[in-house]
Protein backbone atom coordinates (compact mmCIF):
# COMPACT_ATOMS: atom_id res chain seq x y z
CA UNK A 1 131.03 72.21 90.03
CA UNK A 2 133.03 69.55 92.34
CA UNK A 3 131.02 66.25 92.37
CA UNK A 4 133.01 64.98 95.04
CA UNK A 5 130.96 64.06 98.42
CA UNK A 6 132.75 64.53 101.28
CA UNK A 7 131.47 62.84 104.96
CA UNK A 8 130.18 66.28 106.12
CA UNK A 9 128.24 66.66 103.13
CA UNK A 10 129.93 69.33 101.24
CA UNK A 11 128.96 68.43 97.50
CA UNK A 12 125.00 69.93 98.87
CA UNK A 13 126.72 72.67 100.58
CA UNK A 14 128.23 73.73 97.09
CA UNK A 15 124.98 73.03 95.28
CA UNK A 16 123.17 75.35 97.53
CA UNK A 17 125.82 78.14 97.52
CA UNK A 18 125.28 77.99 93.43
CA UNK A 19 122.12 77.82 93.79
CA UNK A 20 121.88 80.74 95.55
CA UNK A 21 124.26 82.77 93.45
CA UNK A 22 121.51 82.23 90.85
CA UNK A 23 118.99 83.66 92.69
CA UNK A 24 120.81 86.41 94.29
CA UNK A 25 121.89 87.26 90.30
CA UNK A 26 118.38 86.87 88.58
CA UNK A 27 116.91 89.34 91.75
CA UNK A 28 119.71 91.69 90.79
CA UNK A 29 118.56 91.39 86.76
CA UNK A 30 114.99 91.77 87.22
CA UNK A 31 115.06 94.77 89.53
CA UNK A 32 118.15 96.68 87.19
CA UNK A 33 115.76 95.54 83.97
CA UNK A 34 112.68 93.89 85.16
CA UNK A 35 111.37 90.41 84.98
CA UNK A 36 109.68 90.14 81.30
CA UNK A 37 113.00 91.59 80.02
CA UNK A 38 115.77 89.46 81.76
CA UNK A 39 116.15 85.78 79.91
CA UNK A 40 117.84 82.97 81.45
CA UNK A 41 120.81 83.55 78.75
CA UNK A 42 121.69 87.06 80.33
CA UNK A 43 121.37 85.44 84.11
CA UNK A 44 124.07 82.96 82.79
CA UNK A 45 126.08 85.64 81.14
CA UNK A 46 126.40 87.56 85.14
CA UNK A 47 127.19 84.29 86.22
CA UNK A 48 129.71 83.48 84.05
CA UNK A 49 128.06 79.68 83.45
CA UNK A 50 126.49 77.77 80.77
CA UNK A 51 123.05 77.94 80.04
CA UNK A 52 122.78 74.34 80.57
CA UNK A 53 124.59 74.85 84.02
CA UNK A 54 121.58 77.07 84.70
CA UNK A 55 119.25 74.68 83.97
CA UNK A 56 120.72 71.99 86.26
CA UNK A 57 118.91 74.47 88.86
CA UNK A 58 115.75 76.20 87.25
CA UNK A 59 114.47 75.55 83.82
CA UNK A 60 112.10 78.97 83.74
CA UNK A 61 112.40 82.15 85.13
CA UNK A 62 109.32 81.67 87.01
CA UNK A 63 111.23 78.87 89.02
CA UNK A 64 114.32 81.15 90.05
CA UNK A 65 111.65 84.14 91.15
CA UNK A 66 109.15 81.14 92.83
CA UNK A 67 112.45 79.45 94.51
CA UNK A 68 113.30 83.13 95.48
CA UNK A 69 109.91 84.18 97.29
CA UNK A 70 109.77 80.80 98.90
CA UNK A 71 113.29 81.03 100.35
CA UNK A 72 113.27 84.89 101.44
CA UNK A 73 109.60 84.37 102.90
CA UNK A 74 109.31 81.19 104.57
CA UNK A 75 110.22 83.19 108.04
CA UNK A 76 106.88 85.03 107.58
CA UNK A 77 105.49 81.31 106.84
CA UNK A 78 107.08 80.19 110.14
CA UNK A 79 105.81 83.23 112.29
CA UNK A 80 102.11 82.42 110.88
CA UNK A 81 102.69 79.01 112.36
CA UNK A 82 104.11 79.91 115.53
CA UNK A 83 101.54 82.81 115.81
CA UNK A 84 98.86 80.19 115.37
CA UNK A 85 99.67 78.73 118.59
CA UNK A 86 99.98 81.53 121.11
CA UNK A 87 97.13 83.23 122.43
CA UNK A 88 96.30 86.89 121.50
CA UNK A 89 97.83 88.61 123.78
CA UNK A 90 99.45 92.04 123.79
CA UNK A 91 103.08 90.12 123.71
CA UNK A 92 102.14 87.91 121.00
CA UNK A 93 101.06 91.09 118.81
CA UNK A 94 103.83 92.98 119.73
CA UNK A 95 106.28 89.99 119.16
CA UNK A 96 104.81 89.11 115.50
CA UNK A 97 105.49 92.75 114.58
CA UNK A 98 109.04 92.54 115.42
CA UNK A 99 109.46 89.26 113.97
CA UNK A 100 107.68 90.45 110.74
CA UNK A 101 109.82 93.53 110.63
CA UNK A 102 113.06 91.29 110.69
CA UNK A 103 111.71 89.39 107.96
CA UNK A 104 110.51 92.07 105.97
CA UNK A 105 114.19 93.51 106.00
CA UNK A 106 115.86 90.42 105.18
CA UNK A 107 113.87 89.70 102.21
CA UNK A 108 114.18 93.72 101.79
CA UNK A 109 115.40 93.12 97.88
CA UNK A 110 112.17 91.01 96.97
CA UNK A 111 110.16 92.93 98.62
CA UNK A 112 111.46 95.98 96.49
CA UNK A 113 111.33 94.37 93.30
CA UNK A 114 107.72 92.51 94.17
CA UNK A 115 106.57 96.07 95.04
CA UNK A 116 108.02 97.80 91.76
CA UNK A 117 106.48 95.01 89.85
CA UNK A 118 103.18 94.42 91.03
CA UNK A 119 101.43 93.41 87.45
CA UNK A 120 104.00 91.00 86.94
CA UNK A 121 103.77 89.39 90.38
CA UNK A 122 100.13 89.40 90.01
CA UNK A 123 100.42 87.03 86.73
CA UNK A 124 102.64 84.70 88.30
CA UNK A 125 101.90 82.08 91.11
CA UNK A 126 103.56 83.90 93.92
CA UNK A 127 100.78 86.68 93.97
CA UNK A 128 98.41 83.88 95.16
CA UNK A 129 101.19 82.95 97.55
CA UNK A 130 101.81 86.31 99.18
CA UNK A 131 98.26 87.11 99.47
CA UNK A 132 97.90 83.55 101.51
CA UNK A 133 101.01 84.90 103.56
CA UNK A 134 99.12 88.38 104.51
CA UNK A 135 95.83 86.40 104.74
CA UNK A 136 97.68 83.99 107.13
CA UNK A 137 98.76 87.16 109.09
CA UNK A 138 95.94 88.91 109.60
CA UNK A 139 94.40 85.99 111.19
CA UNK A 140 97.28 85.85 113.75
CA UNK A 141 97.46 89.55 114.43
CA UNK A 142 93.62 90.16 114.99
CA UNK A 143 91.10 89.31 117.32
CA UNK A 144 87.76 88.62 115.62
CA UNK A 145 85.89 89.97 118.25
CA UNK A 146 87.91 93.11 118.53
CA UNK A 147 86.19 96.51 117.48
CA UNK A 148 86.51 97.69 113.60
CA UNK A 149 88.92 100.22 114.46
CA UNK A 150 91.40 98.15 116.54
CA UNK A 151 91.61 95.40 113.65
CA UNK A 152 92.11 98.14 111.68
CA UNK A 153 95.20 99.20 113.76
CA UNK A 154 96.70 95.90 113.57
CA UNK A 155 96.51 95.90 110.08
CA UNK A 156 97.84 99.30 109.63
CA UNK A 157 100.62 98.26 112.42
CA UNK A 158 101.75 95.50 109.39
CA UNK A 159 101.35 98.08 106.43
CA UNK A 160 103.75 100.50 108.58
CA UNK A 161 106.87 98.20 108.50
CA UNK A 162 106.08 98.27 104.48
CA UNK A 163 105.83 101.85 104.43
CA UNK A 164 108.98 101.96 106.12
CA UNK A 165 110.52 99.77 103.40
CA UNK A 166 109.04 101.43 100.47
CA UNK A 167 107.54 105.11 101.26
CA UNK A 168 110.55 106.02 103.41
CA UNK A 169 113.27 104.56 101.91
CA UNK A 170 114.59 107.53 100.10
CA UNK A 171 114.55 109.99 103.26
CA UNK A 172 118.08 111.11 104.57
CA UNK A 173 118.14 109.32 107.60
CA UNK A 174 120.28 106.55 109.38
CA UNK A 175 119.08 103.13 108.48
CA UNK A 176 118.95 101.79 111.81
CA UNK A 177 117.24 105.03 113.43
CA UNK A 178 114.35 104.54 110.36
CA UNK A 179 113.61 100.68 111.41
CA UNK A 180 113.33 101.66 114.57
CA UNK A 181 111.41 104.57 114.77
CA UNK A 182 108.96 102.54 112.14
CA UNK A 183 108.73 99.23 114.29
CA UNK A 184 108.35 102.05 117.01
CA UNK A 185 104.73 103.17 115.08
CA UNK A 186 103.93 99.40 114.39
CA UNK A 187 104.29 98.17 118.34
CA UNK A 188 102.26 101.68 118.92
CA UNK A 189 99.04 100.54 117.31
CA UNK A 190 99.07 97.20 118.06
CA UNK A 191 99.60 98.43 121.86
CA UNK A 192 96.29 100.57 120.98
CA UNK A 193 94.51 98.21 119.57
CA UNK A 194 94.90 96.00 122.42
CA UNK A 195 94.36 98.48 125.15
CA UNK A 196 91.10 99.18 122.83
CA UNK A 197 92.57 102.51 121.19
């Protein structure tokens, strides 16, 4: 790697670019052979690096996949925060689907291999995270005085961008025309639940 530091700062640029390569290759290695089975040696070996190159980055495998999660989900930590602050309003539902949705297909890979790998994920510290995450949602996405059924439909309005990930991803159908006939179902029941169902 080129230790030189130029005035715009490119020496970080370069460390982040490698450091996502890593990531982006150990995703790739635990989905194709899962987590327990992919060592740090064989993430090198797709890289085409040292081991101790690796290591400059992440000394366990649990610090790629933790570095991973914490990268590809901090939008959903961001629209907890910003949902936080608006009132509950039938925009404010409507817009934290759509943002969700978006962040649920850019993080689309770990979301796969999270799914595919549940008993795994549950060993390792970022179960505890993503169940904070959904916690963190549900509070945003609810009102606590709403009716059992229409916090029930918000819910369900999150699980259906999911579904649409996971349950629908092997149907025949144009990408784009899928996402949006899903976020279609998710702005549905939150609409519901909002006008009361």
């Amino acid at each position: 790697m080129d230790v030189t530091m130029d005035d715009d700062g490119t020496k970080q640029q370069r460390r982040g670019n490698t450091r996502q390569r890593i990531q982006d290759v150990a995703l790739e290695l635990f989905a194709e052979q899962g987590y327990d089975k992919t060592s740090l040696r064989e993430i090198a070996e797709r890289l085409d690096v040292t081991k101790a190159a690796l290591y400059y980055h992440f000394k366990t495998k649990e610090e790629i996949l933790v570095s991973i999660f914490e990268d590809l989900t901090q939008p959903i930590e961001d629209l907890i925060e910003w949902g936080r602050e608006q009132p509950h309003t039938l925009e404010t539902k409507q817009e934290i689907v759509r943002r969700y949705g978006q962040a649920l297909d850019d993080a689309a890979p770990l979301f796969r291999f999270m799914q595919e790998n549940q008993a795994t994920i549950r060993e390792l510290r970022i179960g505890d995270s993503f169940k904070s995450r959904m916690q963190g949602l549900r509070e945003i996405i609810i009102d606590p005085d709403a009716p059992l059924t229409d916090q029930v439909r918000c819910i369900s309005a999150l699980f259906t961008l999911h579904a649409g990930m996971f349950v629908l991803q092997d149907l025949d159908v144009d990408p784009e025309e899928k996402r949006a006939a899903v976020l279609e179902v998710a702005i549905d029941l939150v609409t519901q639940a909002h006008q009361g169902g």
